[in-house]
PDB file of N, CA and C in Angstrom:
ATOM      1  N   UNK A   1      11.252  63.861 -17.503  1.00  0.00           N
ATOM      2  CA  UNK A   1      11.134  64.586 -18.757  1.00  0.00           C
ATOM      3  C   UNK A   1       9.736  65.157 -18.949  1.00  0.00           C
ATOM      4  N   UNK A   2       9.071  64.543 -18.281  1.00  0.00           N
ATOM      5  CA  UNK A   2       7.240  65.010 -18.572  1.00  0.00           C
ATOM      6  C   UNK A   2       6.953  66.373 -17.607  1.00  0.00           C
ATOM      7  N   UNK A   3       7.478  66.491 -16.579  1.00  0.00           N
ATOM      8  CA  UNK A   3       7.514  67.224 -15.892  1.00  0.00           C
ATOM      9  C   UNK A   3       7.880  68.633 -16.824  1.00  0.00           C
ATOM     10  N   UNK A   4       9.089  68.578 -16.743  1.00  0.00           N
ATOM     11  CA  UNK A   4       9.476  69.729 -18.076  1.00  0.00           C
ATOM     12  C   UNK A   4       9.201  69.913 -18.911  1.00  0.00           C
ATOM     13  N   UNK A   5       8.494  68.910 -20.097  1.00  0.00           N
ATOM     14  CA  UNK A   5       7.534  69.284 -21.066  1.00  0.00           C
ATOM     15  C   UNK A   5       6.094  70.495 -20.133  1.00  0.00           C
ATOM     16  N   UNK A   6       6.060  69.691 -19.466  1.00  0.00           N
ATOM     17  CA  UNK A   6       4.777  70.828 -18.755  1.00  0.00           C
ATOM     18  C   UNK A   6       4.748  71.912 -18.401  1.00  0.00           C
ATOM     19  N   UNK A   7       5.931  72.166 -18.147  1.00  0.00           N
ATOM     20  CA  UNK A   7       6.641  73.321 -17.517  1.00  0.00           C
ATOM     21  C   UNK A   7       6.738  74.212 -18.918  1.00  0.00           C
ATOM     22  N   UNK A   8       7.105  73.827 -19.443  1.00  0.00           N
ATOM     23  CA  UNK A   8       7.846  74.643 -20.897  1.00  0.00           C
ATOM     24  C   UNK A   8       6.551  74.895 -21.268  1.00  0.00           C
ATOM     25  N   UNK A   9       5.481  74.104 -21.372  1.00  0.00           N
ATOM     26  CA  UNK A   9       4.015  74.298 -22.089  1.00  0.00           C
ATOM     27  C   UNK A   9       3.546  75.454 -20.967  1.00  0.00           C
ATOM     28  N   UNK A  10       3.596  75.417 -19.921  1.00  0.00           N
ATOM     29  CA  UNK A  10       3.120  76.380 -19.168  1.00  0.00           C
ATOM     30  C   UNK A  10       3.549  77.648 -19.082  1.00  0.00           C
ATOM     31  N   UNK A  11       4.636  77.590 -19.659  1.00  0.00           N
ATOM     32  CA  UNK A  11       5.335  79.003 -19.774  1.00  0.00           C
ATOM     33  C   UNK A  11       5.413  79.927 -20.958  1.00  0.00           C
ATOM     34  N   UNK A  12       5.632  79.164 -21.909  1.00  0.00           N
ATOM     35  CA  UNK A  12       5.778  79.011 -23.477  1.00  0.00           C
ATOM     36  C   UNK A  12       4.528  79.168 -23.934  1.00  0.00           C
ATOM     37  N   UNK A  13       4.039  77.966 -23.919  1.00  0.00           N
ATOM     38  CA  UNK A  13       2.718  77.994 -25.038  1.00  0.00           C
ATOM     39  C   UNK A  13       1.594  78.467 -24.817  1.00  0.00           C
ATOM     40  N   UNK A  14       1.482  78.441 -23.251  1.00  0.00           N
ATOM     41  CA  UNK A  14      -0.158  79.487 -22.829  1.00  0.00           C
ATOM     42  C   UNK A  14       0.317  80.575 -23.176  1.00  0.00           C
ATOM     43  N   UNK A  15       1.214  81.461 -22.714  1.00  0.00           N
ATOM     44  CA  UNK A  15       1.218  83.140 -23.541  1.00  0.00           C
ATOM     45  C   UNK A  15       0.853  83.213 -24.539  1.00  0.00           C
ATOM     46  N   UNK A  16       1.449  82.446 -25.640  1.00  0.00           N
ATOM     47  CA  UNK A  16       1.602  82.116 -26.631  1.00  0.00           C
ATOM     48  C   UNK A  16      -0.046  82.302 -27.468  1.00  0.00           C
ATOM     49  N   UNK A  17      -0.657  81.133 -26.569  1.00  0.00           N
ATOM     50  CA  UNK A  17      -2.189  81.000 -26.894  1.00  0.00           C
ATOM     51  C   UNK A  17      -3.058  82.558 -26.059  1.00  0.00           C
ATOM     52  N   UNK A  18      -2.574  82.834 -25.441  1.00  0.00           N
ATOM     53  CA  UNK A  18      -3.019  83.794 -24.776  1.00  0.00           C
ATOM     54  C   UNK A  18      -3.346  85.109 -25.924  1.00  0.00           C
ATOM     55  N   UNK A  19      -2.058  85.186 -26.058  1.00  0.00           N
ATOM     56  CA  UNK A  19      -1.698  86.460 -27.050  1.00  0.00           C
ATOM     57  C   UNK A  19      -2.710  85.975 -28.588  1.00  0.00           C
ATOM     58  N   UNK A  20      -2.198  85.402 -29.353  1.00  0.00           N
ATOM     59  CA  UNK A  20      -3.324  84.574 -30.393  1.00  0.00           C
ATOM     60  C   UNK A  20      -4.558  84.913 -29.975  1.00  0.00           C
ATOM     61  N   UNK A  21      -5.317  84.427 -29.203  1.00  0.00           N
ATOM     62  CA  UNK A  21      -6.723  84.620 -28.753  1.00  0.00           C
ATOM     63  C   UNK A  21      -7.145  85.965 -28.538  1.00  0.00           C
ATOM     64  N   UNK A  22      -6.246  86.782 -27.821  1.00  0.00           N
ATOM     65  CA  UNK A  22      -6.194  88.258 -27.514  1.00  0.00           C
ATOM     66  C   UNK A  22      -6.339  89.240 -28.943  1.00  0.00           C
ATOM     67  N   UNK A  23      -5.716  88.781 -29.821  1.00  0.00           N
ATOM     68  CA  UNK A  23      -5.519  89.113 -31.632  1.00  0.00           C
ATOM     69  C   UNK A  23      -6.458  88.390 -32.380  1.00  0.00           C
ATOM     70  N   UNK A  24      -6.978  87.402 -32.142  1.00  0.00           N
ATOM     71  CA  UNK A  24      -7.381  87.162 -33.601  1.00  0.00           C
ATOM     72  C   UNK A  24      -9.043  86.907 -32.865  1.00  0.00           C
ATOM     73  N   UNK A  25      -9.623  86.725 -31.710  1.00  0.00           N
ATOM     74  CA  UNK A  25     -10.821  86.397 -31.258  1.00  0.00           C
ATOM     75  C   UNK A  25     -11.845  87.391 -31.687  1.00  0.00           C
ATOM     76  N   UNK A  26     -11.236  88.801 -31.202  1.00  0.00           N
ATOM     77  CA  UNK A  26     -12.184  89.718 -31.921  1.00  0.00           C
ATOM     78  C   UNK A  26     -12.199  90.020 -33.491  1.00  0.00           C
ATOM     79  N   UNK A  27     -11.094  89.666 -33.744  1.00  0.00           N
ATOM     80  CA  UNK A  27     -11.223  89.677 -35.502  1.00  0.00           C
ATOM     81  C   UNK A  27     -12.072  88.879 -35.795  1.00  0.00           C
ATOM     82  N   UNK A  28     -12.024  87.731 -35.251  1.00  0.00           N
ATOM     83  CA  UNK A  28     -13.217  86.385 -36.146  1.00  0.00           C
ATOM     84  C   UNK A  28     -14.443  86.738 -35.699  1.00  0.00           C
ATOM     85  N   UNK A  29     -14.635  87.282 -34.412  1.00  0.00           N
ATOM     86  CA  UNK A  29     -15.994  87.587 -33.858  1.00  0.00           C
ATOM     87  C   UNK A  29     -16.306  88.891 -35.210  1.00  0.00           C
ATOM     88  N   UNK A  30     -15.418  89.538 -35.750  1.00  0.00           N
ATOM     89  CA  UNK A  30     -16.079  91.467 -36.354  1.00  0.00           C
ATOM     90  C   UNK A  30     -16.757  90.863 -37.564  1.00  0.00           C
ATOM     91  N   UNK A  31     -15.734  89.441 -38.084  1.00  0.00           N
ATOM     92  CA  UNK A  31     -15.913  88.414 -39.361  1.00  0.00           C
ATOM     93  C   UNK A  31     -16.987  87.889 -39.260  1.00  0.00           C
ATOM     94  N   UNK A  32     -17.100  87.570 -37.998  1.00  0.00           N
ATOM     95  CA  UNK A  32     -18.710  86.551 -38.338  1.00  0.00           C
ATOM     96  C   UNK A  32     -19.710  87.848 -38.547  1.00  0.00           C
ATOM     97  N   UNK A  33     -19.569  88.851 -36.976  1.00  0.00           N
ATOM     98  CA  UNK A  33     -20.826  89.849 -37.254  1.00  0.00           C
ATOM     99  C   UNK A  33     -21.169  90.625 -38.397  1.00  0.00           C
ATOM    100  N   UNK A  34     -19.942  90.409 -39.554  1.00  0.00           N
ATOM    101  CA  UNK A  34     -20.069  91.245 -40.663  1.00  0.00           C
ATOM    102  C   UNK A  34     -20.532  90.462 -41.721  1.00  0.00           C
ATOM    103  N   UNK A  35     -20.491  89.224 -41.680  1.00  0.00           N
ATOM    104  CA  UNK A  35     -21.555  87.907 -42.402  1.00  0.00           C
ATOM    105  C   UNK A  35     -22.836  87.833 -41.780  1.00  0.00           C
ATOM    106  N   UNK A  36     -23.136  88.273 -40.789  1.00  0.00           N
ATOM    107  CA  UNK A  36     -24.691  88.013 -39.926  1.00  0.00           C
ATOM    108  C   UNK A  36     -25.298  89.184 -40.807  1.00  0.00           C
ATOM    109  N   UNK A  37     -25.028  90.309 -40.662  1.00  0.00           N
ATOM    110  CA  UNK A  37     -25.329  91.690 -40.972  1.00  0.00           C
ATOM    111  C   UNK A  37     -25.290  91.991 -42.509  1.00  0.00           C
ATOM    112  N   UNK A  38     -24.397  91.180 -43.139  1.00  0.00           N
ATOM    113  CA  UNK A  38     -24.657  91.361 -45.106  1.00  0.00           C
ATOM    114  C   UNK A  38     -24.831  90.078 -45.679  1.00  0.00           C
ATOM    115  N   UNK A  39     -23.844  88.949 -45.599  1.00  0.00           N
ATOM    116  CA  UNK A  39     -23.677  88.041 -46.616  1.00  0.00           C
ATOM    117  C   UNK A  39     -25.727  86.781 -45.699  1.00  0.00           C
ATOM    118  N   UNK A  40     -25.199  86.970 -44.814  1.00  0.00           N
ATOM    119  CA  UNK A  40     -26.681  86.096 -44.291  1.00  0.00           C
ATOM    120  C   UNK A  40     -27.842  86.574 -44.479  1.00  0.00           C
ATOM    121  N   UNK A  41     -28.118  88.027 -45.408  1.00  0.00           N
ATOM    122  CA  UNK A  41     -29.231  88.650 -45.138  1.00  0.00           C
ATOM    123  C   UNK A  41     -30.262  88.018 -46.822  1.00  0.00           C
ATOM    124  N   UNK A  42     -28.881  87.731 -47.216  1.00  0.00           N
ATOM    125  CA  UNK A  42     -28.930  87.645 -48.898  1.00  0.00           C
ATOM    126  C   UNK A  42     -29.402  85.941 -48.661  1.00  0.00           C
ATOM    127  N   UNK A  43     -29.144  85.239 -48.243  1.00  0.00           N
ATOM    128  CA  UNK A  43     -28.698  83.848 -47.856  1.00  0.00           C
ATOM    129  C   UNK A  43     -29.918  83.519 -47.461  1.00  0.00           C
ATOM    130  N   UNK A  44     -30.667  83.498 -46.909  1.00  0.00           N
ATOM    131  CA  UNK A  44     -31.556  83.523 -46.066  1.00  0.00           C
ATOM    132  C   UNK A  44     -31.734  82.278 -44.868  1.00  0.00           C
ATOM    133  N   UNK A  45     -32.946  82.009 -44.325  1.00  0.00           N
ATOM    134  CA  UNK A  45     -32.871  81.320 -43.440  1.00  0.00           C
ATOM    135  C   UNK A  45     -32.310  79.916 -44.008  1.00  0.00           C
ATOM    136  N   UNK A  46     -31.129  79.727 -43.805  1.00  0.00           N
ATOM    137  CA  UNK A  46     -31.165  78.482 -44.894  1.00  0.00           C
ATOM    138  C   UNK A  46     -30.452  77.383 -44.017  1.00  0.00           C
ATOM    139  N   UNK A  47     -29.873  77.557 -42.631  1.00  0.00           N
ATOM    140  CA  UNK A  47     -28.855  76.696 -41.610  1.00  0.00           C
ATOM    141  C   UNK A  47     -30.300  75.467 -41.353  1.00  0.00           C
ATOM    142  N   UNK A  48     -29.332  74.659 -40.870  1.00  0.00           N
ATOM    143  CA  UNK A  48     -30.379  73.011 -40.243  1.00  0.00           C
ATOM    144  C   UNK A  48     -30.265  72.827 -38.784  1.00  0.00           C
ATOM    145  N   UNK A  49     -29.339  73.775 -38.355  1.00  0.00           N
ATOM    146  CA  UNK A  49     -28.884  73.595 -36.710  1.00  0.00           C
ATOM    147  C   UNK A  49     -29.500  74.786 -35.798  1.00  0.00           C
ATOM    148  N   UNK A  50     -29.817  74.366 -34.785  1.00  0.00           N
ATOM    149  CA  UNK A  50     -29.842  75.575 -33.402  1.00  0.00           C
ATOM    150  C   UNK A  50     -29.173  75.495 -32.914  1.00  0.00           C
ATOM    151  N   UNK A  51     -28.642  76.592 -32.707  1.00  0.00           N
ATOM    152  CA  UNK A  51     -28.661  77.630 -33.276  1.00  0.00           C
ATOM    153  C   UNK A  51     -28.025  77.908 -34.413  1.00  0.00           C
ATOM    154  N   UNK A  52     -27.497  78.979 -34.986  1.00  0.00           N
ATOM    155  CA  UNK A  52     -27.419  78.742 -36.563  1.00  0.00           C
ATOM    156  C   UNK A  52     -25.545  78.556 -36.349  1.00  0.00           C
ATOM    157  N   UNK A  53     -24.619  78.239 -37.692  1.00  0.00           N
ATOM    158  CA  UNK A  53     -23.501  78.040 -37.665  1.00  0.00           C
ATOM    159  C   UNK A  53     -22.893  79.336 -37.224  1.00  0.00           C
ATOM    160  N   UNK A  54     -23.220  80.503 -37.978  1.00  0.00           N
ATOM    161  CA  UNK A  54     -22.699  81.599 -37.148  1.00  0.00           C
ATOM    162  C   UNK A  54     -22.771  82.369 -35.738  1.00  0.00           C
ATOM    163  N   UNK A  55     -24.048  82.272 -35.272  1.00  0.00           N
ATOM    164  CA  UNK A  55     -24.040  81.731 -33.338  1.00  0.00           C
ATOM    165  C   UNK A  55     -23.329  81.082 -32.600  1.00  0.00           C
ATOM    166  N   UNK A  56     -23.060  79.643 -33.228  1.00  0.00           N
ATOM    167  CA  UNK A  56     -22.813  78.581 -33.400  1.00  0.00           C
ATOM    168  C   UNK A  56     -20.557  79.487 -32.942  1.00  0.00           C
ATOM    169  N   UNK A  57     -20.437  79.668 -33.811  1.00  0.00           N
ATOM    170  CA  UNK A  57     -18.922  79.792 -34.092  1.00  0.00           C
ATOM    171  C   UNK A  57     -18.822  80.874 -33.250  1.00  0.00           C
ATOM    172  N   UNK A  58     -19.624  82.066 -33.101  1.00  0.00           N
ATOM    173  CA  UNK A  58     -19.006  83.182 -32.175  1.00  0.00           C
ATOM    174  C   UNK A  58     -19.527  82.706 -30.830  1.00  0.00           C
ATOM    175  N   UNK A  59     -20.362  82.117 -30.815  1.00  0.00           N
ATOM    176  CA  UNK A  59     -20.416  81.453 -29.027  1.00  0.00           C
ATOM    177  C   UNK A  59     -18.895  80.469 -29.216  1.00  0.00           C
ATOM    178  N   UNK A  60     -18.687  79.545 -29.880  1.00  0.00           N
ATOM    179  CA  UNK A  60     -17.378  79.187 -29.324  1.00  0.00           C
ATOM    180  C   UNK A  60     -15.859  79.861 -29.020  1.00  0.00           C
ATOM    181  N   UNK A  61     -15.962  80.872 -29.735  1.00  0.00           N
ATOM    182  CA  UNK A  61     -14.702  81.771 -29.694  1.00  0.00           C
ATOM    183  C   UNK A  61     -14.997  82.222 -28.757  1.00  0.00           C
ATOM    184  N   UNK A  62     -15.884  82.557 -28.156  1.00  0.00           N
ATOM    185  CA  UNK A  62     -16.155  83.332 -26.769  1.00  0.00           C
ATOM    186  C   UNK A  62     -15.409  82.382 -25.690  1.00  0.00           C
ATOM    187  N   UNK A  63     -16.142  81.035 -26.045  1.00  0.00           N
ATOM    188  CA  UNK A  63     -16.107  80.034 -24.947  1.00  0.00           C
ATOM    189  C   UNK A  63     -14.767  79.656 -24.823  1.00  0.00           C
ATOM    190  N   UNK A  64     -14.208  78.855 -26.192  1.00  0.00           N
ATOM    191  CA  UNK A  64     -12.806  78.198 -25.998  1.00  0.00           C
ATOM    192  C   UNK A  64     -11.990  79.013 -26.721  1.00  0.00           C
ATOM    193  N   UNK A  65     -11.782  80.183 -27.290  1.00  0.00           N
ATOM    194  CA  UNK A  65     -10.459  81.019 -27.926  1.00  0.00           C
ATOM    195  C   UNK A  65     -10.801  80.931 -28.832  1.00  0.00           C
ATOM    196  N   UNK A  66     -10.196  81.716 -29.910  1.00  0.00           N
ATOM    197  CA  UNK A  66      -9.923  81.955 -31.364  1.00  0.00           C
ATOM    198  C   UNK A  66      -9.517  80.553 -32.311  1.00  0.00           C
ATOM    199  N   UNK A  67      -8.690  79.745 -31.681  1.00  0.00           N
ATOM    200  CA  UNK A  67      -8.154  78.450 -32.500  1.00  0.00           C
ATOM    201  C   UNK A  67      -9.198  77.228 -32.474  1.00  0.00           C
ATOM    202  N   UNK A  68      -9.212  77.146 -31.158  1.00  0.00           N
ATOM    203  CA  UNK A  68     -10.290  76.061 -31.334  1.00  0.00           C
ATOM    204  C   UNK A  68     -11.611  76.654 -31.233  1.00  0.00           C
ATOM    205  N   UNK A  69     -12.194  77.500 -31.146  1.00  0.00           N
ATOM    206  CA  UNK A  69     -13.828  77.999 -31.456  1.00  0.00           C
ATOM    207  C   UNK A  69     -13.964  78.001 -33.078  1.00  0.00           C
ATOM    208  N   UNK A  70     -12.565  78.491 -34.028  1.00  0.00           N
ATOM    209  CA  UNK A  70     -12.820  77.995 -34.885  1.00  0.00           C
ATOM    210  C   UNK A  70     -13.166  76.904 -35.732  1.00  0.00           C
ATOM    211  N   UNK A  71     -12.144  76.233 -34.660  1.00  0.00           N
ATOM    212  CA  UNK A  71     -12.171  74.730 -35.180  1.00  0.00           C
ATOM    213  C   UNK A  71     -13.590  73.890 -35.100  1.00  0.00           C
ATOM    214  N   UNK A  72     -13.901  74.270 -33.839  1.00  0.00           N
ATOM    215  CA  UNK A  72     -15.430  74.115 -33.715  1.00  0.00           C
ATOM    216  C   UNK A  72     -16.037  74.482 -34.729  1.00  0.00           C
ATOM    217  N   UNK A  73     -16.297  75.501 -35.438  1.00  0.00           N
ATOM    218  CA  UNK A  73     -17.269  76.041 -35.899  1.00  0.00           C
ATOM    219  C   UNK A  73     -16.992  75.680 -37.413  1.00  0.00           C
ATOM    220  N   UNK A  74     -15.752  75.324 -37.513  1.00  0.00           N
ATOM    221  CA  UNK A  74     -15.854  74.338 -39.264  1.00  0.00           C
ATOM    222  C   UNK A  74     -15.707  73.407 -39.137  1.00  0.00           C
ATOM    223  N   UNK A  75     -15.938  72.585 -38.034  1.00  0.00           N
ATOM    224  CA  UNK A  75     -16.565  71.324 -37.505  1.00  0.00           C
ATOM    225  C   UNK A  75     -18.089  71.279 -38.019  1.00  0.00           C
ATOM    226  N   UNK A  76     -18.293  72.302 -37.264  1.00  0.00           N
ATOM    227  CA  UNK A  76     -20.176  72.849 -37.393  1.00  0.00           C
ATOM    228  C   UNK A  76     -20.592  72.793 -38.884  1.00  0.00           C
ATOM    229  N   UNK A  77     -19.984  73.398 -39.478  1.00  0.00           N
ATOM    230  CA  UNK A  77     -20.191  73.797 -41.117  1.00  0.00           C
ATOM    231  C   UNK A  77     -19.812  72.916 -41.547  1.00  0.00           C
ATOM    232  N   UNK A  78     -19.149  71.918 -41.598  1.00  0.00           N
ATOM    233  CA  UNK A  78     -18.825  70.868 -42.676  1.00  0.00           C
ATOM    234  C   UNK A  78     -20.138  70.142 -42.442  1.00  0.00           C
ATOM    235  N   UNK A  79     -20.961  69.800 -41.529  1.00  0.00           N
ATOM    236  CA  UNK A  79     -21.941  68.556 -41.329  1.00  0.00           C
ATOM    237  C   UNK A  79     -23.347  69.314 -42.427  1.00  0.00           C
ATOM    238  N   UNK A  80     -22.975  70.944 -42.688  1.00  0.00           N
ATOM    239  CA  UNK A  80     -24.008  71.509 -43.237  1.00  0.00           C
ATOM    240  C   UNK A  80     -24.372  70.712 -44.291  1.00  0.00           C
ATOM    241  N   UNK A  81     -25.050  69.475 -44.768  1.00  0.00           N
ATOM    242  CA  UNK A  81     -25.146  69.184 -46.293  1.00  0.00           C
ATOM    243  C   UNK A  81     -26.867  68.785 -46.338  1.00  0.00           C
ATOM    244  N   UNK A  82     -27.081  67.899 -46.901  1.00  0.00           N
ATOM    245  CA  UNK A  82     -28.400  67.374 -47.322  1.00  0.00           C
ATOM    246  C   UNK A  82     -28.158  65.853 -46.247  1.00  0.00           C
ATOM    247  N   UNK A  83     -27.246  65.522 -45.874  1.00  0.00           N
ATOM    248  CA  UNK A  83     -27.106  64.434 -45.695  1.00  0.00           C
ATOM    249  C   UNK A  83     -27.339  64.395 -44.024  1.00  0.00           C
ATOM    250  N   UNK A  84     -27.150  65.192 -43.196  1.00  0.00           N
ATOM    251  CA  UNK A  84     -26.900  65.491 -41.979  1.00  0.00           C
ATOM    252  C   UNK A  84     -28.501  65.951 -41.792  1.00  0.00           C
ATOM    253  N   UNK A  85     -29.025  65.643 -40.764  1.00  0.00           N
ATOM    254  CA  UNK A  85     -30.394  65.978 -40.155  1.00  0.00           C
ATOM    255  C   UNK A  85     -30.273  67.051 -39.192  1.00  0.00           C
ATOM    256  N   UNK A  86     -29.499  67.852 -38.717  1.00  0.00           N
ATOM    257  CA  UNK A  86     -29.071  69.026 -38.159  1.00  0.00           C
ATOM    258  C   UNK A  86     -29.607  68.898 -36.379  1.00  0.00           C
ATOM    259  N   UNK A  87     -30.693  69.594 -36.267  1.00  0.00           N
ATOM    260  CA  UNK A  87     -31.469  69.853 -34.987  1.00  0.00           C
ATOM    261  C   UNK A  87     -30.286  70.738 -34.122  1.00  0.00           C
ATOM    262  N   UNK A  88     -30.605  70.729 -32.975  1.00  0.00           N
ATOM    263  CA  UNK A  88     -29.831  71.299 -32.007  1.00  0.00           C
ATOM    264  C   UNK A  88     -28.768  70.909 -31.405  1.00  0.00           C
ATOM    265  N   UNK A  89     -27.522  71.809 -31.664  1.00  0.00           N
ATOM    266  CA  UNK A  89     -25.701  71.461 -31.342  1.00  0.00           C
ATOM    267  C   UNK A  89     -25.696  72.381 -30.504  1.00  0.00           C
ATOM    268  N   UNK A  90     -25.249  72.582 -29.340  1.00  0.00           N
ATOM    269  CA  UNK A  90     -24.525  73.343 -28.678  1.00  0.00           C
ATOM    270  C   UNK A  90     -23.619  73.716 -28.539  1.00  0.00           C
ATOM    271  N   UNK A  91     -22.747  74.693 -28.000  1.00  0.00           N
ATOM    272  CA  UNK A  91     -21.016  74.600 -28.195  1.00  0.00           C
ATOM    273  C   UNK A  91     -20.635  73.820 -26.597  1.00  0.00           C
ATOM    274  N   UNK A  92     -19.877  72.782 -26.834  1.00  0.00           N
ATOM    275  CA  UNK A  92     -19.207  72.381 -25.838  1.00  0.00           C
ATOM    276  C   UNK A  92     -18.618  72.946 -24.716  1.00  0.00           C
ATOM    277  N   UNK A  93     -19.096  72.715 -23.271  1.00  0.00           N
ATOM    278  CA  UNK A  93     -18.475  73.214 -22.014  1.00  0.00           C
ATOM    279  C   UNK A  93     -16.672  73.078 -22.166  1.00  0.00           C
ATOM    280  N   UNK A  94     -15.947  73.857 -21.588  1.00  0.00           N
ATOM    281  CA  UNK A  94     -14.818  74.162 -21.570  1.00  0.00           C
ATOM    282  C   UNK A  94     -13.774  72.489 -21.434  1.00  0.00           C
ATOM    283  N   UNK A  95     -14.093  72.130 -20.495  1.00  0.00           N
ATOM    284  CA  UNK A  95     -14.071  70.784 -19.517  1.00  0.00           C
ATOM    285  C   UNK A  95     -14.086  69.530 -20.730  1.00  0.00           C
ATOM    286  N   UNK A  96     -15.391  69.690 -21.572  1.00  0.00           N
ATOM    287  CA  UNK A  96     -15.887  68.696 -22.559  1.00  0.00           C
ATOM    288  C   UNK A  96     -14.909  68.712 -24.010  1.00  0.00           C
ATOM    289  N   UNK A  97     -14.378  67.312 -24.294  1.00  0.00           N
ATOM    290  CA  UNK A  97     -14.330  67.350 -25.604  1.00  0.00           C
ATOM    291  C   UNK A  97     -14.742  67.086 -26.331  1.00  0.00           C
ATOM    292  N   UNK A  98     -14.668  67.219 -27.685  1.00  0.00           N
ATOM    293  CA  UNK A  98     -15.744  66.805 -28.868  1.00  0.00           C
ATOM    294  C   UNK A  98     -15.005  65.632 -29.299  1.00  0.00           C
TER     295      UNK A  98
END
């Protein structure tokens, strides 16, 4: 039965993710660059991480797709508070999980 679950995932759900990523990666990437370029200008230097959350989120969509680069990246943003000491996050190698 595991065999065929794999099979079906391999056939099925990578297109699937394929297509998704293909549609919505550059949308979130036009989203972030259009927050870098107006809403961050107003904002100012105000992130705790290196690089900043919006770097931060379009390097992961680059890296791992549209679903989980997001996920990453409001991973990233939730730790934003007073409480979190920030310093330097990287986005995770492909291979690596969080």
């Amino acid at each position: 039965m595991s065999l065929l679950i794999k099979r079906l995932t391999k056939r099925l759900i990578e297109p699937l993710n394929r297509a998704v990523n293909k549609i919505l990666s550059p949308l979130f990437l036009l989203l972030i660059r259009f927050y870098q370029l107006t809403l961050s200008q107003f904002i100012g230097q105000q992130c705790r991480f290196a690089p900043t959350c919006s770097h931060y989120t379009a390097e992961a969509i680059r890296i791992h797709g549209a679903l989980k680069g997001a996920y990453l990246g409001v991973t990233r943003i939730s730790k934003c508070h007073p409480w979190h000491e920030g310093g330097v996050d990287l986005v995770p190698p492909v291979d690596q999980e969080r």
